[in-house]
Protein backbone atom coordinates (compact mmCIF):
# COMPACT_ATOMS: atom_id res chain seq x y z
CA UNK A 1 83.90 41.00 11.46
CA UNK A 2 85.52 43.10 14.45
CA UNK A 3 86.98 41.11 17.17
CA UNK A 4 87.93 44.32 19.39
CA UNK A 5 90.28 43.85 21.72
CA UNK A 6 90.24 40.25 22.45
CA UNK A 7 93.39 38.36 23.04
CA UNK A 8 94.62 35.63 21.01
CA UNK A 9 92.48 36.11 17.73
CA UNK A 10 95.43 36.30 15.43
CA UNK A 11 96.31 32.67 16.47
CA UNK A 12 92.58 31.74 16.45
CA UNK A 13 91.70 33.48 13.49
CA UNK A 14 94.72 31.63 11.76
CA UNK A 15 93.66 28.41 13.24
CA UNK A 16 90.25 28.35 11.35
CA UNK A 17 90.16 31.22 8.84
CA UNK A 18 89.41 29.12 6.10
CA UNK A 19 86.16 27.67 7.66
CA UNK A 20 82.60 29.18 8.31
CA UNK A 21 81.25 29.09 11.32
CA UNK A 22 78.86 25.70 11.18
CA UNK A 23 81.45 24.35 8.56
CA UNK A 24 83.52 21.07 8.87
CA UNK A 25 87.45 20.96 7.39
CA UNK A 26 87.33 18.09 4.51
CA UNK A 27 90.23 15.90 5.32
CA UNK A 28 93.39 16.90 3.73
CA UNK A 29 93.68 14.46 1.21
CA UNK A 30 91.71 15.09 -2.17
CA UNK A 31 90.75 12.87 -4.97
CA UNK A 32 92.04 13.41 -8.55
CA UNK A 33 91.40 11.98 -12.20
CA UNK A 34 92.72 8.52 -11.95
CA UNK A 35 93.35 7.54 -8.02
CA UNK A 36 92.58 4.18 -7.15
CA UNK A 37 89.75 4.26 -3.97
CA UNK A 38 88.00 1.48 -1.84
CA UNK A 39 85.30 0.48 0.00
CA UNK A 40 85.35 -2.69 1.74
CA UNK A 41 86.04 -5.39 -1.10
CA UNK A 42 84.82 -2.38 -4.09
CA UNK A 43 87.46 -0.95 -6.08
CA UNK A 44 87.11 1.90 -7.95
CA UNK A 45 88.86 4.42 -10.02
CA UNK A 46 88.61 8.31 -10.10
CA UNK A 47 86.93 10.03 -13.06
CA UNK A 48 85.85 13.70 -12.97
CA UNK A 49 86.60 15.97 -9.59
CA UNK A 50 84.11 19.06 -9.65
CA UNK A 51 84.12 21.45 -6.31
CA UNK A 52 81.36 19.59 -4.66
CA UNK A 53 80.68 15.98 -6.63
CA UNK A 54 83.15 13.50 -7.86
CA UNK A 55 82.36 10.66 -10.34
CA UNK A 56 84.30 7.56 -10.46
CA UNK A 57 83.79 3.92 -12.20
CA UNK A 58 83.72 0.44 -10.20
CA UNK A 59 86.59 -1.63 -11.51
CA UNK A 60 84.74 -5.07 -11.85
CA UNK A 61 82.12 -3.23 -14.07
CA UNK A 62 82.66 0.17 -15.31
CA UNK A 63 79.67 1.32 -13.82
CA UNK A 64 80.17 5.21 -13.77
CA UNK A 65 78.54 7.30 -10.59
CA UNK A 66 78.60 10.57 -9.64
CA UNK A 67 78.45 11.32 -5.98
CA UNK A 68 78.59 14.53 -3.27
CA UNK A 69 82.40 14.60 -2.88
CA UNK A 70 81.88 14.72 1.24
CA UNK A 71 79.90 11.62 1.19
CA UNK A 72 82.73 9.46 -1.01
CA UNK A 73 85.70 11.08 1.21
CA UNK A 74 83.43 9.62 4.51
CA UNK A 75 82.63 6.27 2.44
CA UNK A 76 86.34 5.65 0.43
CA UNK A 77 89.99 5.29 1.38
CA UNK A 78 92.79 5.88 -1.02
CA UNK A 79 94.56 2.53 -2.42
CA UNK A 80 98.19 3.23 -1.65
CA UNK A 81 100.67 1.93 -3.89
């Protein structure tokens, strides 16, 4: 894509060249194998990252799901140690 001769693209293209137009950033923080999450008073632990899913297990019953990774990031906040 040609921007011509507009002014200021290299800081705007630098600002958001990593993103589609209609695209939103995923926050900077990413889930891996083994992180502690929550949600409310549900504790659970990382299993599997893929690009766009992530499964994890609930820690008061092992039960294993497998979710869109942009839902659980919306839903979950990392337990800090």
């Amino acid at each position: 894509m040609s921007w011509g001769n507009v002014k200021g693209t290299g800081t705007w293209n630098g600002c958001f060249g990593g993103l589609s137009f209609g695209e939103t950033e995923m926050p900077s923080e990413r889930p891996y194998p083994g992180q502690l999450w929550k949600h409310d008073s549900a504790h659970v632990i990382v299993v599997a990252v893929h690009p766009n899913s992530i499964t994890y297990e609930f820690l008061s019953g092992g039960q294993s799901v497998t979710q869109s990774l942009d839902v659980f990031l919306a839903v979950f906040t990392r337990l800090r140690r």
